[in-house]
C-alpha atoms as a PDB file:
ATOM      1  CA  UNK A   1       0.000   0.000   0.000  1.00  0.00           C
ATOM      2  CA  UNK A   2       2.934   2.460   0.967  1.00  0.00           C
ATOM      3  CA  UNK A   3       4.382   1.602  -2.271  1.00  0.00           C
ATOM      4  CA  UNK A   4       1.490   2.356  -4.089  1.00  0.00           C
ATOM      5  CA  UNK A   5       0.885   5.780  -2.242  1.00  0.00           C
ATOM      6  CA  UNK A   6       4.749   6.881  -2.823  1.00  0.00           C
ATOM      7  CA  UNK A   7       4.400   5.857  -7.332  1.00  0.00           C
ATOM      8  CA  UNK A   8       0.850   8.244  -6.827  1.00  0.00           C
ATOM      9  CA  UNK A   9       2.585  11.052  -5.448  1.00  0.00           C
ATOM     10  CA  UNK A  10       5.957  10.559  -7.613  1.00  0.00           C
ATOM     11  CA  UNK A  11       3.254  10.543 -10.408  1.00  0.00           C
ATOM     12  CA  UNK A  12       1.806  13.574  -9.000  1.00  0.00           C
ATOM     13  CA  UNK A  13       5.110  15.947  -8.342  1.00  0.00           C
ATOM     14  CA  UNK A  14       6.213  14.821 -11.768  1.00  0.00           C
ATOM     15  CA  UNK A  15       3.278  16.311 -13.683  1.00  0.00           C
ATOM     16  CA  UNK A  16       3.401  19.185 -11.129  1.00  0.00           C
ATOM     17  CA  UNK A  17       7.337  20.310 -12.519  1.00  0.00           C
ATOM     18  CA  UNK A  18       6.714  19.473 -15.754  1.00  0.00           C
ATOM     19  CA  UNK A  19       3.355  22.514 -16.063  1.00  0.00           C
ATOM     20  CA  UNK A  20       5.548  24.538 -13.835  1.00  0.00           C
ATOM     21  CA  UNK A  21       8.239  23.949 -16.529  1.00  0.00           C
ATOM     22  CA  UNK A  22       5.993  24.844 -19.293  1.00  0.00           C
ATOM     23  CA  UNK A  23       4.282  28.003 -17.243  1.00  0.00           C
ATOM     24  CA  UNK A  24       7.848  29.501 -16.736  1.00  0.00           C
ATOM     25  CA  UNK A  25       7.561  28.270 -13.038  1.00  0.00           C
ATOM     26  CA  UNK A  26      10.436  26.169 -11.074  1.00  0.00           C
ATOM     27  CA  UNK A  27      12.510  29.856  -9.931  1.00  0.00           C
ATOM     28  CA  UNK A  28      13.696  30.328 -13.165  1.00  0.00           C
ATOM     29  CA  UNK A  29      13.526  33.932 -15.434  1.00  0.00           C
ATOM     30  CA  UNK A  30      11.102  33.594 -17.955  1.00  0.00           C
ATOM     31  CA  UNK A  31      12.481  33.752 -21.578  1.00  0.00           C
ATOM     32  CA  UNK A  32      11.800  36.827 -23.480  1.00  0.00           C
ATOM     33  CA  UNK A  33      11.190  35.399 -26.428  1.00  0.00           C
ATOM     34  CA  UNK A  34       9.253  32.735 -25.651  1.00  0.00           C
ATOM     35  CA  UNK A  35       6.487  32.466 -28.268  1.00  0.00           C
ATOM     36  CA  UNK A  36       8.014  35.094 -30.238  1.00  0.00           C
ATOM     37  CA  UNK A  37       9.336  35.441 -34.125  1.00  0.00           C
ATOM     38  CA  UNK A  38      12.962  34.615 -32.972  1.00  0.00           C
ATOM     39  CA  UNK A  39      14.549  38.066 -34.004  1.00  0.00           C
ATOM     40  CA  UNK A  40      15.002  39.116 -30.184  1.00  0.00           C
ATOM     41  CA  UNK A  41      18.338  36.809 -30.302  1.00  0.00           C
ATOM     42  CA  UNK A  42      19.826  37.790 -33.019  1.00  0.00           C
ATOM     43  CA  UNK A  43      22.582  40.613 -33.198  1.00  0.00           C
ATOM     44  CA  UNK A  44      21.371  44.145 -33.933  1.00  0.00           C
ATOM     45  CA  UNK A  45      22.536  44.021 -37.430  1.00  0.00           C
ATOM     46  CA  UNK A  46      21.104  41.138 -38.472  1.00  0.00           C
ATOM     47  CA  UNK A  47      17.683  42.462 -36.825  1.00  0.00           C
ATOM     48  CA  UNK A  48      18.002  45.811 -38.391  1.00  0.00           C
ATOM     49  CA  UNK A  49      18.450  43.254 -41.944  1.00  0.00           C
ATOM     50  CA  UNK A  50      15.452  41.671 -41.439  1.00  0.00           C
ATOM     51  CA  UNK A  51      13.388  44.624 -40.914  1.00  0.00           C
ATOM     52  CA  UNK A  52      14.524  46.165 -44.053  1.00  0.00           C
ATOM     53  CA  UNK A  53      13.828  43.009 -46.043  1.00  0.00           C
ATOM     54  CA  UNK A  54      10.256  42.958 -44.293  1.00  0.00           C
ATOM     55  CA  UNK A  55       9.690  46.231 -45.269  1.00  0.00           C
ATOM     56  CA  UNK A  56      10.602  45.806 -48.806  1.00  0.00           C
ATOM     57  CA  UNK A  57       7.830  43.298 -49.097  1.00  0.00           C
ATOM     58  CA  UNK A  58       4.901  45.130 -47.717  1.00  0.00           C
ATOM     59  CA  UNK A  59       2.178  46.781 -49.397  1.00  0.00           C
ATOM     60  CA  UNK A  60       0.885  49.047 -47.564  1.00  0.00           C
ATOM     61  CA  UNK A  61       1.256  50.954 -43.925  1.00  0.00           C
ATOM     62  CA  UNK A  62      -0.407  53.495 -42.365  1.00  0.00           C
ATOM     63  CA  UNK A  63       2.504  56.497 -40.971  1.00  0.00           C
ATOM     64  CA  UNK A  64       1.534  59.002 -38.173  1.00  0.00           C
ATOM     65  CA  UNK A  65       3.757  60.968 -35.719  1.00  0.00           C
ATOM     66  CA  UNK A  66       5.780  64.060 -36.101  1.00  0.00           C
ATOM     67  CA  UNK A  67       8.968  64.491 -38.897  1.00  0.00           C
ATOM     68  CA  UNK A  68      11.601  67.337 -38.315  1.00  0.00           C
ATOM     69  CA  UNK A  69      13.267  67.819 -41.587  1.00  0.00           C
ATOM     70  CA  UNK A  70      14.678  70.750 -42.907  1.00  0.00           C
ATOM     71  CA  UNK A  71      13.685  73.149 -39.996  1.00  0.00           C
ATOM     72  CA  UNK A  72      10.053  72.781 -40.478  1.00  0.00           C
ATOM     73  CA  UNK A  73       8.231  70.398 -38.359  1.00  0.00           C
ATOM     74  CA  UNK A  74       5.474  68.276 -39.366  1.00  0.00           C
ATOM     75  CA  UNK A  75       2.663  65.925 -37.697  1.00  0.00           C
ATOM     76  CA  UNK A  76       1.551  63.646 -40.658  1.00  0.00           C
ATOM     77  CA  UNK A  77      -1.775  60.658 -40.916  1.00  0.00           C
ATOM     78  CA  UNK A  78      -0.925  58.954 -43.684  1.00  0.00           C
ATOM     79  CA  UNK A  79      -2.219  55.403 -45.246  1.00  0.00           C
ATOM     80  CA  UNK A  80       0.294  54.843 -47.953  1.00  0.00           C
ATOM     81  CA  UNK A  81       1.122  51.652 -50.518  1.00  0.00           C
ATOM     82  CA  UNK A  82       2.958  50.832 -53.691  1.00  0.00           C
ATOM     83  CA  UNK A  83       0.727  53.534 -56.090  1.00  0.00           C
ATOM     84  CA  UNK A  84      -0.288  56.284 -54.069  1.00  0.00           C
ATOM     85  CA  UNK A  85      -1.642  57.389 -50.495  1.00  0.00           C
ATOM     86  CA  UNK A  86      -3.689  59.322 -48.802  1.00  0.00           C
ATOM     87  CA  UNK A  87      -4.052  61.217 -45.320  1.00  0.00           C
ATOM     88  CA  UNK A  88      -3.438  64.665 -43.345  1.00  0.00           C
ATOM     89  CA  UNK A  89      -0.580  66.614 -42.999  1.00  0.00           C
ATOM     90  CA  UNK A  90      -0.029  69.300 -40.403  1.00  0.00           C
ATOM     91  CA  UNK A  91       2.551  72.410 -40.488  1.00  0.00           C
ATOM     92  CA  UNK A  92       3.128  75.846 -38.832  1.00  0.00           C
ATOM     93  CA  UNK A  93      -0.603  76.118 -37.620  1.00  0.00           C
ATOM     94  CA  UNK A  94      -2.600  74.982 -40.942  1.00  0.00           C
ATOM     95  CA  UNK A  95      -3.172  71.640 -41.744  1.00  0.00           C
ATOM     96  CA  UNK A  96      -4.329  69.864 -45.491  1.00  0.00           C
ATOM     97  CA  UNK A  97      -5.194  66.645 -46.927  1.00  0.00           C
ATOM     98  CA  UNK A  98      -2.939  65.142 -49.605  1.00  0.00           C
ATOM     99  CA  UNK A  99      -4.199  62.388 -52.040  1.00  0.00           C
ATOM    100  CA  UNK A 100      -2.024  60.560 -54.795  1.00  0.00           C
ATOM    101  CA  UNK A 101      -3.846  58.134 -57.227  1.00  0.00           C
ATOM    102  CA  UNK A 102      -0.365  57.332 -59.319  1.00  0.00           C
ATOM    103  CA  UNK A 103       0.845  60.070 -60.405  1.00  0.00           C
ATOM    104  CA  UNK A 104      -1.787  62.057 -59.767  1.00  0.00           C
ATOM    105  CA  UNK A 105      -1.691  64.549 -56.989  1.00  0.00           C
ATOM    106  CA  UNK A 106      -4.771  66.251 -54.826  1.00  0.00           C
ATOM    107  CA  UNK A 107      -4.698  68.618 -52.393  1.00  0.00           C
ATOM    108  CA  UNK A 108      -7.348  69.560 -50.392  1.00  0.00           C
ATOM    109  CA  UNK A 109      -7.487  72.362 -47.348  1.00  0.00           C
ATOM    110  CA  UNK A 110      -9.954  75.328 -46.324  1.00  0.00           C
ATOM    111  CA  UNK A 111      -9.901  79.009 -47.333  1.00  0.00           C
ATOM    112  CA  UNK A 112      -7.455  80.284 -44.644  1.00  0.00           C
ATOM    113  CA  UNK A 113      -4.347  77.791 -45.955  1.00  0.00           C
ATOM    114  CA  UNK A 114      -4.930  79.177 -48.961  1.00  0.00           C
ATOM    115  CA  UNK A 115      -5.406  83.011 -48.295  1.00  0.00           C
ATOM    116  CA  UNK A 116      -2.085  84.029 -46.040  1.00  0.00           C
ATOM    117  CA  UNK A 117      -3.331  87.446 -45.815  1.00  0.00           C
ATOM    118  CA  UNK A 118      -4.475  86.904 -42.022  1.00  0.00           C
ATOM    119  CA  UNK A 119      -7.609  88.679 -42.895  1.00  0.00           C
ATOM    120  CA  UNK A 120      -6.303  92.356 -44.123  1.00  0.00           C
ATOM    121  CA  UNK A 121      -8.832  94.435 -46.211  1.00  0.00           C
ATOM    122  CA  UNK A 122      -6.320  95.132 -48.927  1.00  0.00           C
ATOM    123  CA  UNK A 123      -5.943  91.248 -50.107  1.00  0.00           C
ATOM    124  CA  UNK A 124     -10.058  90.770 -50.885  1.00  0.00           C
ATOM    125  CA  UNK A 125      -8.777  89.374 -53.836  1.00  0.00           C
ATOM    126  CA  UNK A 126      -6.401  86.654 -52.395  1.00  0.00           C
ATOM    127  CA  UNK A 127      -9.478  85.719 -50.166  1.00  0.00           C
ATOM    128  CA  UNK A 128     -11.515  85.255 -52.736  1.00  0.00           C
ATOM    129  CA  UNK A 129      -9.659  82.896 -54.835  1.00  0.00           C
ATOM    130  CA  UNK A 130      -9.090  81.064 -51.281  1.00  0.00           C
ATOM    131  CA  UNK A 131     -12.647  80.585 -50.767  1.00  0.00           C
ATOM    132  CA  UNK A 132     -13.224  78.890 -54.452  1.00  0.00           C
ATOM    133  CA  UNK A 133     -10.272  76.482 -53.332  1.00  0.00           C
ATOM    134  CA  UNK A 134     -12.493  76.114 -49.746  1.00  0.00           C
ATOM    135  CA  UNK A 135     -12.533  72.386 -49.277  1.00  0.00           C
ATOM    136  CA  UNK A 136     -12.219  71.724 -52.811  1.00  0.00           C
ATOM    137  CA  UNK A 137      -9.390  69.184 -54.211  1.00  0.00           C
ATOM    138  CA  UNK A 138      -6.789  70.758 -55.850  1.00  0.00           C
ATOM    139  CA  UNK A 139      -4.843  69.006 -58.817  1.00  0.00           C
ATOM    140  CA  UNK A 140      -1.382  69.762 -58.246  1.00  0.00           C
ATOM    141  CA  UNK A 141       0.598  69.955 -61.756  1.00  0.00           C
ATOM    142  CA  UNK A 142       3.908  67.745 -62.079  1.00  0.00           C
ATOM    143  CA  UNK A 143       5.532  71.176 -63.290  1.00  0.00           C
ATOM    144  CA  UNK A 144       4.051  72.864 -60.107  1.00  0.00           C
ATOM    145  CA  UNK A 145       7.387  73.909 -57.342  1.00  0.00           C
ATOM    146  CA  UNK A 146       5.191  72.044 -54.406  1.00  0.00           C
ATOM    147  CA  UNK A 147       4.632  68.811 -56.257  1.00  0.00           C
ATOM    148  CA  UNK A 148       8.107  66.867 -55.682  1.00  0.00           C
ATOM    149  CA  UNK A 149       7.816  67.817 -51.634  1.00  0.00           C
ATOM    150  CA  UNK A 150       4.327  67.228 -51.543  1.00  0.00           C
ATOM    151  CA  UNK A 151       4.163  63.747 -53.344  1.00  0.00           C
ATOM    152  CA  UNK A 152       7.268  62.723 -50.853  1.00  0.00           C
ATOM    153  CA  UNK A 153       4.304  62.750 -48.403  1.00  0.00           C
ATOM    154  CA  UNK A 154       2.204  60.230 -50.450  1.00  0.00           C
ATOM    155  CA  UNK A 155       5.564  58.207 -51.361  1.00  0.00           C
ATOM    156  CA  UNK A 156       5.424  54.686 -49.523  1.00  0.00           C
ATOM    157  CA  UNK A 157       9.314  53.779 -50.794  1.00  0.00           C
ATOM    158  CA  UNK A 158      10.599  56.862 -50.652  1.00  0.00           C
ATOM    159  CA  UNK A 159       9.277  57.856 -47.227  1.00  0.00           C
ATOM    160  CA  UNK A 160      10.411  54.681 -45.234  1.00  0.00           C
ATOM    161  CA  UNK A 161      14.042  54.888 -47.163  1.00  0.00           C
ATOM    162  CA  UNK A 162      14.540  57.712 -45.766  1.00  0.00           C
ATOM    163  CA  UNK A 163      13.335  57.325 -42.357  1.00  0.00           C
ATOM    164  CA  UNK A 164      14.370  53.577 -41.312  1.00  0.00           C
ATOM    165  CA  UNK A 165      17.750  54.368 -41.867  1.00  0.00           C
ATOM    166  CA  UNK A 166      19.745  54.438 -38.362  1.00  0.00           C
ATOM    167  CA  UNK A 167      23.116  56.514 -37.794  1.00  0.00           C
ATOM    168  CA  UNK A 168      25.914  54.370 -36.222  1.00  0.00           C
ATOM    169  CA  UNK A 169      26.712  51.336 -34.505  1.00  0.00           C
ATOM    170  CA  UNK A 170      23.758  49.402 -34.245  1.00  0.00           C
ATOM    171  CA  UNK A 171      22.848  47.843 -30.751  1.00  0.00           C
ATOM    172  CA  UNK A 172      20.355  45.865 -28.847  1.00  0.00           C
ATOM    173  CA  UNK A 173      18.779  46.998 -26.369  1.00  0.00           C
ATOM    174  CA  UNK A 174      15.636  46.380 -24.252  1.00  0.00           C
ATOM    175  CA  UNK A 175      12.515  43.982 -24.784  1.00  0.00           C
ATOM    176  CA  UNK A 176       9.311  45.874 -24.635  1.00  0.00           C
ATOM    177  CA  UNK A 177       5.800  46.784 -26.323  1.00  0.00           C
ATOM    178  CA  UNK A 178       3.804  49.132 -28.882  1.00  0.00           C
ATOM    179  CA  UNK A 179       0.165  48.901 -28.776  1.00  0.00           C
ATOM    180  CA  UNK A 180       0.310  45.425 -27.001  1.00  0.00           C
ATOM    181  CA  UNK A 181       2.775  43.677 -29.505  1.00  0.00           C
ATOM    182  CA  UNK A 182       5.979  42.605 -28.117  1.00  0.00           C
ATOM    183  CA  UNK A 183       9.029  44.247 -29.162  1.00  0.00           C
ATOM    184  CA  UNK A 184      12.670  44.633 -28.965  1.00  0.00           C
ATOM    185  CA  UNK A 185      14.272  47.859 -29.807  1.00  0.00           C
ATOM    186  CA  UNK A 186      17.199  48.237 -31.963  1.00  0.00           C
ATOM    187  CA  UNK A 187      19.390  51.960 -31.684  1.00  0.00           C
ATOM    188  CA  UNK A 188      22.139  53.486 -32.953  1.00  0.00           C
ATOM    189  CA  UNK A 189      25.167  55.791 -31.956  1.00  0.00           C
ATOM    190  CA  UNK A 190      25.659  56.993 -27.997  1.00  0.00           C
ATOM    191  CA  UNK A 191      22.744  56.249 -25.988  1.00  0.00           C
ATOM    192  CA  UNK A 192      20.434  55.677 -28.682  1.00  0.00           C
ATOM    193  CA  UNK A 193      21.178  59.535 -30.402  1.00  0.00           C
ATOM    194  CA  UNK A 194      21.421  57.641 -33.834  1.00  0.00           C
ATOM    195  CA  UNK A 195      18.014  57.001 -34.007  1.00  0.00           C
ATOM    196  CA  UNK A 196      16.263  53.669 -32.648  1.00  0.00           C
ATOM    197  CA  UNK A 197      13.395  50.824 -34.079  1.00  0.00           C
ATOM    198  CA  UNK A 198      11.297  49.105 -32.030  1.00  0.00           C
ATOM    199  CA  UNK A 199      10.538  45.989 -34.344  1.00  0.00           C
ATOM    200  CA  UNK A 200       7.570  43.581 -33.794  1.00  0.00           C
ATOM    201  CA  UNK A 201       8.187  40.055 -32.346  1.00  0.00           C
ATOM    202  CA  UNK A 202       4.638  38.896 -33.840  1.00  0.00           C
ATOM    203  CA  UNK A 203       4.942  37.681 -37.335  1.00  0.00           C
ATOM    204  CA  UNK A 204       7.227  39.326 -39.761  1.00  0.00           C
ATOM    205  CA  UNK A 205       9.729  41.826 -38.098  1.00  0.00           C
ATOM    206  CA  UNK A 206       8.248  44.992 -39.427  1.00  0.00           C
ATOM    207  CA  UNK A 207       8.974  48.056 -37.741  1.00  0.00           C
ATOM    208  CA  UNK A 208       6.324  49.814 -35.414  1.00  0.00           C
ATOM    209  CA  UNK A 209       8.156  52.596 -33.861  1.00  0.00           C
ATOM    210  CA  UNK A 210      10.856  55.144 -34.910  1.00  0.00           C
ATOM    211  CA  UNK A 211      12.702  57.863 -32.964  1.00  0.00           C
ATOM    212  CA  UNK A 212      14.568  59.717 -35.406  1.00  0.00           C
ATOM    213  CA  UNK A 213      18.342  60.806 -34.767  1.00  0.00           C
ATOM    214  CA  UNK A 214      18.969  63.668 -33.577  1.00  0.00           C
ATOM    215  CA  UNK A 215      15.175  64.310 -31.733  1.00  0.00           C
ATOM    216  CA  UNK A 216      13.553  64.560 -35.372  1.00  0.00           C
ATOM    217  CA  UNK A 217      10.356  62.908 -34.425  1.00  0.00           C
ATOM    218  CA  UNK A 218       8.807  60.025 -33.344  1.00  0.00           C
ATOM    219  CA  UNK A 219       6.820  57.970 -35.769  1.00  0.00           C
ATOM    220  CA  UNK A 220       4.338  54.689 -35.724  1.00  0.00           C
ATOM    221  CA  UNK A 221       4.333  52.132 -38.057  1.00  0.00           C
ATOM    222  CA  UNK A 222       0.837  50.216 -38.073  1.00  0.00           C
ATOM    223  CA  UNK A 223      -1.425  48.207 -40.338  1.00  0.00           C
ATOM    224  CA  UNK A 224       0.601  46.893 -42.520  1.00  0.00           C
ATOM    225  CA  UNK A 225      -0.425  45.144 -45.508  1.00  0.00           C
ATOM    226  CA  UNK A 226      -4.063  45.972 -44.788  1.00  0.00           C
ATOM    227  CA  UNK A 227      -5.427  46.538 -47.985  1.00  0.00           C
ATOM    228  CA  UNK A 228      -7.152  50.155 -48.926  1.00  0.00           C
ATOM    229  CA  UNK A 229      -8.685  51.957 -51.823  1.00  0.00           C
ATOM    230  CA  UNK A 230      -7.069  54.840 -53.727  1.00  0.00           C
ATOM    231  CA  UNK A 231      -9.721  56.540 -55.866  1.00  0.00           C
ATOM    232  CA  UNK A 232      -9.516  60.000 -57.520  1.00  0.00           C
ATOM    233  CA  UNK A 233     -12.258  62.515 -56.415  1.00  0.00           C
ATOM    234  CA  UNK A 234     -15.030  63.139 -58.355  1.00  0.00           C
ATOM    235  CA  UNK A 235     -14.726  65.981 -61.040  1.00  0.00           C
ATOM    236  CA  UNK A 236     -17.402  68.377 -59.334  1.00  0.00           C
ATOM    237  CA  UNK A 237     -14.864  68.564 -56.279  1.00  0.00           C
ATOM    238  CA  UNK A 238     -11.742  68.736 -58.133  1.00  0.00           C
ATOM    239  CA  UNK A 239     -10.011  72.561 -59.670  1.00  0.00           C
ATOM    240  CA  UNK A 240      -7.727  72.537 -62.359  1.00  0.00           C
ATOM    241  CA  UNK A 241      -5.679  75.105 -62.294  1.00  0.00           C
ATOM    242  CA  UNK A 242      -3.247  74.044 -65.214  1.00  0.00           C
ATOM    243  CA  UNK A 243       0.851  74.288 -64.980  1.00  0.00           C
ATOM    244  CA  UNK A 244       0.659  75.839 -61.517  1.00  0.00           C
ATOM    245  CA  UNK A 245      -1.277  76.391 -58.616  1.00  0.00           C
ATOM    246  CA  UNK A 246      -1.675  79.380 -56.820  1.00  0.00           C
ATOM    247  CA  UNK A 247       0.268  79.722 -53.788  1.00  0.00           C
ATOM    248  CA  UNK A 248       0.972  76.639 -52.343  1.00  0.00           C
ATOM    249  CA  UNK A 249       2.163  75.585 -49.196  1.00  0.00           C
END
């Protein structure tokens, strides 16, 4: 009978270390990257690899978060993919919607982006063009000044070349989370002032934060590969306004 009792509870301490085994249990640190994608153990380099080759292969994102460049800062909403995007773009007080079906190019804002005359009597005439443009989507002409730094907005390729590259020696550093998905954050140069990723650790390792170098923003990377439609507006809300339009941003 003893014998009996002491195979029962050998049975029973047995099963009990093997779920505390599985559960993490037994005193032992949890592993990280338990459960995860793997890219948590690699080197920084070959992590920073594999987010570029993820990247090459999706089809669409959707980019929000603010971008310093070139003195001017910006705070941008953007759904972008392969032929065109679409979204909001904020500057200097004004804000205005961008849309790019291929190669063509809308923009779309209300009467005061257009005007810059902060309401003085003498520029009735600058206000009145602005209110036709009220709300109305503006073609904006390949020969037009605006449209090369205005499509860069709309540019899914060109936009992420630019800002996934990091500046220096590329490190590891700690495990961690956007918007509930597990991450672990790559960064370059001293204490991260090269810019850093925080790359997912679900699925394919596609970037889902970046802090630029330097303090030049801080943008999220979500929904990507979820499909959307790109359509051009209908005529009635579109101007035309030929080789150049007036006054743009």
């Amino acid at each position: 009978m003893r014998t009996r009792n002491r195979a029962v509870v050998a049975a029973m301490c047995a099963g009990l270390a093997a779920t505390l085994a599985a559960c993490g249990g037994g005193g032992g640190e949890q592993d990280p990257d338990a459960g995860t994608n793997g890219v948590g153990k690699l080197p920084a380099t070959k992590i920073e690899s594999k987010v570029r080759q993820a990247v090459a292969g999706a089809s669409s994102v959707r980019l929000s978060g603010t971008l310093v460049t070139q003195g001017a800062t910006y705070k941008l909403n953007m759904r972008l993919k392969a032929d065109g995007g679409t979204g909001q773009v904020s500057t200097k007080g004004s804000s205005f919607e961008l849309l790019r079906v291929g190669k063509e190019l809308y923009l779309k804002a209300d009467a005061g982006f257009w005007s810059h005359d902060g309401g003085d009597e003498g520029h009735s005439g600058a206000a009145d063009a602005a209110g036709k443009l009220d709300d109305k989507y503006v073609k904006v002409p390949s020969g037009d000044p605006s449209y090369q730094r205005l499509s860069g907005f709309t540019d899914m390729k060109l936009l992420l070349d630019g800002l996934l590259g990091l500046h220096g020696k590329v490190a590891t550093g700690d495990h961690g989370q956007v918007d509930g998905v597990r991450t672990i954050r790559i960064s370059a140069g001293k204490a991260g002032e090269g810019g850093s990723l925080d790359v997912s650790l679900k699925g394919r390792p596609y970037p889902l934060r970046l802090q630029r170098a330097g303090g030049a923003g801080v943008i999220q990377l979500a929904d990507w590969n979820k499909g959307f439609e790109l359509a051009a507006p209908e005529r009635g809300h579109v101007l035309d306004y030929g080789q150049q339009i007036p006054s743009a941003p």
